[in-house]
N, C-alpha and C. Protein backbone atom coordinates (compact mmCIF):
# COMPACT_ATOMS: atom_id res chain seq x y z
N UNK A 1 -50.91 113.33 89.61
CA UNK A 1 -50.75 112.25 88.67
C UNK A 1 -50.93 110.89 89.36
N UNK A 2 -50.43 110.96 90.61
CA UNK A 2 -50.86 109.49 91.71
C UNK A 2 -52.14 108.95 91.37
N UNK A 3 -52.83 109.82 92.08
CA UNK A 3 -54.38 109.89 92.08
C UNK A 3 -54.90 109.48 91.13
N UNK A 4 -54.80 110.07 89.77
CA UNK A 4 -55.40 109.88 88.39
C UNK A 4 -55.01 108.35 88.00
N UNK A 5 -53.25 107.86 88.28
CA UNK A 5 -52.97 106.10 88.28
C UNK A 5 -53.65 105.68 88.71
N UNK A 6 -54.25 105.64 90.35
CA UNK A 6 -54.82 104.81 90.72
C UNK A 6 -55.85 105.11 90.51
N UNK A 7 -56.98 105.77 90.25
CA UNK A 7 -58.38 105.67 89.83
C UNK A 7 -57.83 104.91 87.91
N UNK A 8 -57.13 105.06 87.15
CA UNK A 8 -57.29 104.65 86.01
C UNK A 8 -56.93 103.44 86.17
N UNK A 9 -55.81 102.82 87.76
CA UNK A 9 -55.82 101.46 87.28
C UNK A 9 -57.09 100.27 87.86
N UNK A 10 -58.32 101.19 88.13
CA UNK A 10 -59.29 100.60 88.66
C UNK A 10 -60.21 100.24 87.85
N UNK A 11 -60.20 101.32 86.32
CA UNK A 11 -60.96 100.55 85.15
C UNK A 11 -61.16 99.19 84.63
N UNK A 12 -60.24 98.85 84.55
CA UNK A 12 -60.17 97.56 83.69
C UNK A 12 -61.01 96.48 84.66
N UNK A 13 -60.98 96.22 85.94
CA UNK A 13 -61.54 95.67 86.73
C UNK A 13 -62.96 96.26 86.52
N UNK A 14 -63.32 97.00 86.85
CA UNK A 14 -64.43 97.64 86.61
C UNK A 14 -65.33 97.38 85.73
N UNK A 15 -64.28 97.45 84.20
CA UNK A 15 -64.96 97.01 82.58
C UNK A 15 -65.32 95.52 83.43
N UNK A 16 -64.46 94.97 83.77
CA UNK A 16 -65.11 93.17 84.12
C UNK A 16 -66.45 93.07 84.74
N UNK A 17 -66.42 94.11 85.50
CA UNK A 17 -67.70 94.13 86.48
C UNK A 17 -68.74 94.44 85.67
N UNK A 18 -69.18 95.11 84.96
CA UNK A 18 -70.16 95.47 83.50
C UNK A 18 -70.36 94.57 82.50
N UNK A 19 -68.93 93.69 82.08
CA UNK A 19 -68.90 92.66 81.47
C UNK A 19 -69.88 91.62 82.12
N UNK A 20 -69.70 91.39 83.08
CA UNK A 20 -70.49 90.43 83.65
C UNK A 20 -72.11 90.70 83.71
N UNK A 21 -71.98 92.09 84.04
CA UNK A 21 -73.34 92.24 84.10
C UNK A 21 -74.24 92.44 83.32
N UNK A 22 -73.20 92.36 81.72
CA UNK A 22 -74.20 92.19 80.45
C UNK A 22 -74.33 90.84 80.43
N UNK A 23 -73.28 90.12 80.28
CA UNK A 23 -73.65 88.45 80.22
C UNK A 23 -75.16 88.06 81.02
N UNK A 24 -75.59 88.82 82.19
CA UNK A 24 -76.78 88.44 83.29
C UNK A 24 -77.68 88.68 82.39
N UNK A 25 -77.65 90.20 82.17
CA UNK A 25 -79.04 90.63 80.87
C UNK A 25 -79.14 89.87 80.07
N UNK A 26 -78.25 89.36 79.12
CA UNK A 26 -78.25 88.48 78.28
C UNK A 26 -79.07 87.16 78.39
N UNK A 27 -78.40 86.92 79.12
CA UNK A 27 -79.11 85.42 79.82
C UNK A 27 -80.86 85.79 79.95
N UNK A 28 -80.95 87.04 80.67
CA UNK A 28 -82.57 87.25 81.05
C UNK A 28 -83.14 87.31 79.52
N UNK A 29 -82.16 88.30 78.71
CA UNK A 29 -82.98 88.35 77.26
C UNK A 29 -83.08 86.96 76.56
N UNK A 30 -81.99 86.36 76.25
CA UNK A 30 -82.40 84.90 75.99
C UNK A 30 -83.53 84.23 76.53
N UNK A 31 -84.07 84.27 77.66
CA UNK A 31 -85.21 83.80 77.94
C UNK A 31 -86.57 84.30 78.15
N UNK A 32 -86.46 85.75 77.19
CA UNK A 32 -87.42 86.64 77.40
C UNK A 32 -88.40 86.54 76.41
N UNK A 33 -89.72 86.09 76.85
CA UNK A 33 -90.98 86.11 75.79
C UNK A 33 -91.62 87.42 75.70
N UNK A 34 -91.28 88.61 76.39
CA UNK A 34 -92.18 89.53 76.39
C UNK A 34 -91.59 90.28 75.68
N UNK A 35 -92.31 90.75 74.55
CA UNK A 35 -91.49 92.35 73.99
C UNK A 35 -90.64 93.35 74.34
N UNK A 36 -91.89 93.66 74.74
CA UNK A 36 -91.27 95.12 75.93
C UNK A 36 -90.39 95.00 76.64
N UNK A 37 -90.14 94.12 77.57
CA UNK A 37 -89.19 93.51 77.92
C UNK A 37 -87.94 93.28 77.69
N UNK A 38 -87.92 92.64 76.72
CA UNK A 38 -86.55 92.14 75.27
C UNK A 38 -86.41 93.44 75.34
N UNK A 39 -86.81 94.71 74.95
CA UNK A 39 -86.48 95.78 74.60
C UNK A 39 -85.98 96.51 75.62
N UNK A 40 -86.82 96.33 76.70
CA UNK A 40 -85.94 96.98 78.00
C UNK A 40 -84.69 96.34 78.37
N UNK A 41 -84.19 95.21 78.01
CA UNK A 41 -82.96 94.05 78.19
C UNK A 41 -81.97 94.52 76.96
N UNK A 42 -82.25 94.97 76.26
CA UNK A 42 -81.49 95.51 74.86
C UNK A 42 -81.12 96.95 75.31
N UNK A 43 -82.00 97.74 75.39
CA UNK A 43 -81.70 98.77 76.48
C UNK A 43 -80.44 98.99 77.40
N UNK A 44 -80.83 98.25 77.83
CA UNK A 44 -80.27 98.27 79.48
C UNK A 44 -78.44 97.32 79.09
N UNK A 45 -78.50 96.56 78.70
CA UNK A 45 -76.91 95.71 77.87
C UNK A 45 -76.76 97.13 76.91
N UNK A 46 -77.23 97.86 76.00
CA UNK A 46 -76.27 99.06 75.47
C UNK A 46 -75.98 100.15 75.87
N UNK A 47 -76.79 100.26 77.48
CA UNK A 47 -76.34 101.38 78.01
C UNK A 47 -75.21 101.06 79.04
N UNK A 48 -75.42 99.59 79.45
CA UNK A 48 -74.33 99.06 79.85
C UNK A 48 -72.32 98.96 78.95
N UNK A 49 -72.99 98.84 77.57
CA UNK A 49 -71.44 98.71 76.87
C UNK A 49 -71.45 99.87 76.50
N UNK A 50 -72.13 101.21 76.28
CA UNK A 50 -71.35 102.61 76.39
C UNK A 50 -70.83 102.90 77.99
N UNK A 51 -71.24 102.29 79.00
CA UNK A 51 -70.26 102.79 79.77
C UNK A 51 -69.10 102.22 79.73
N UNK A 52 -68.44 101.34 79.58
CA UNK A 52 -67.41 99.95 78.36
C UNK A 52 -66.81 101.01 78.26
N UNK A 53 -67.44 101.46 77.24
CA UNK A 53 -66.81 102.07 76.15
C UNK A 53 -65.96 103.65 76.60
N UNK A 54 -66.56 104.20 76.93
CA UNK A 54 -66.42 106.06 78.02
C UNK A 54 -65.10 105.45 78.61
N UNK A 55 -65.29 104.52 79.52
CA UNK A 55 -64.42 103.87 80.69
C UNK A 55 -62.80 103.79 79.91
N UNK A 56 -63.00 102.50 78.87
CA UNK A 56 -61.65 102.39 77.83
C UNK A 56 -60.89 103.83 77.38
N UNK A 57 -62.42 104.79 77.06
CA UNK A 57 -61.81 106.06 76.58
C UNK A 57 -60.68 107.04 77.47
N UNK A 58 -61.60 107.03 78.72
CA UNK A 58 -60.72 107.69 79.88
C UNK A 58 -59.30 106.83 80.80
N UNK A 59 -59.72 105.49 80.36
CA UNK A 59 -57.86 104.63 80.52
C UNK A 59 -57.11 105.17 79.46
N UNK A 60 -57.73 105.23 78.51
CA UNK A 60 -56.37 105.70 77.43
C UNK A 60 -55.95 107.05 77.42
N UNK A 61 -56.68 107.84 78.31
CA UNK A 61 -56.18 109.06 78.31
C UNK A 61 -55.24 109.55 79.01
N UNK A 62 -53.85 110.51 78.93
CA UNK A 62 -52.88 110.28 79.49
C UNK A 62 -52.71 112.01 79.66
N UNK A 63 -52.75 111.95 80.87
CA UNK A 63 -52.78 113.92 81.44
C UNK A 63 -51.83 113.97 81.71
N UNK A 64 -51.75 114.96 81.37
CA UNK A 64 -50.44 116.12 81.55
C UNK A 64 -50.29 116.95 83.19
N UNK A 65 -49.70 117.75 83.58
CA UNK A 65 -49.79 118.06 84.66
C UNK A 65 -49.58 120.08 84.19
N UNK A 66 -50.32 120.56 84.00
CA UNK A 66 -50.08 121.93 83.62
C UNK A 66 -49.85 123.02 84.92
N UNK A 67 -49.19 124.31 84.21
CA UNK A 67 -48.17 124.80 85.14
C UNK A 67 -49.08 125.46 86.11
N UNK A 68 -50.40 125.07 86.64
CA UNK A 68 -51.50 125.79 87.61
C UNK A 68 -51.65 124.30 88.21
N UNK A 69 -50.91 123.27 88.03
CA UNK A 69 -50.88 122.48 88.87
C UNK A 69 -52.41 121.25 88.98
N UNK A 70 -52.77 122.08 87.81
CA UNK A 70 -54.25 120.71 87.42
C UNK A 70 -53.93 119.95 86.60
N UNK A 71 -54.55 118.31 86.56
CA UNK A 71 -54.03 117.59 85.46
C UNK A 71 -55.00 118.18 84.29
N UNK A 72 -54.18 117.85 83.21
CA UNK A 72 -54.95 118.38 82.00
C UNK A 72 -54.76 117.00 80.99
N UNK A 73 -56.03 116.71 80.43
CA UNK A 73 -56.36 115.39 79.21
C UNK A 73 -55.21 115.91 77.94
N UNK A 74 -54.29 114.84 77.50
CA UNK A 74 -53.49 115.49 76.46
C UNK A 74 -54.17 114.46 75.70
């Protein structure tokens, strides 16, 4: 259960670090004349906020410790 605290209390920092690094895309897409481009920048910022998203999912998850001694997702 240690282990699992400290890797979960490393998310939220983490989400910041992604946060930021959509704001960058952003910025590039704002100044993007090329299509394809824009599209690869749209891309790339929503594959960025599903990992956001996965990340939030697995902080909120709160394991159990079952009697074989593995944590288990309750």
């Amino acid at each position: 259960m240690a282990k699992w605290e400290t890797i979960r209390g490393t998310i939220p920092d983490r989400v910041k670090e992604i946060e930021h690094e959509i704001e960058l895309v952003h910025e590039q897409l704002t100044n993007e004349e090329d299509f394809e481009r824009s599209c690869e920048l749209n891309l790339e910022m929503a594959e960025l906020a599903s990992i956001i998203n996965d990340l939030w999912i697995w902080f909120r998850i709160s394991p159990t410790v079952s009697s074989n001694s593995s944590l288990v997702p309750s």
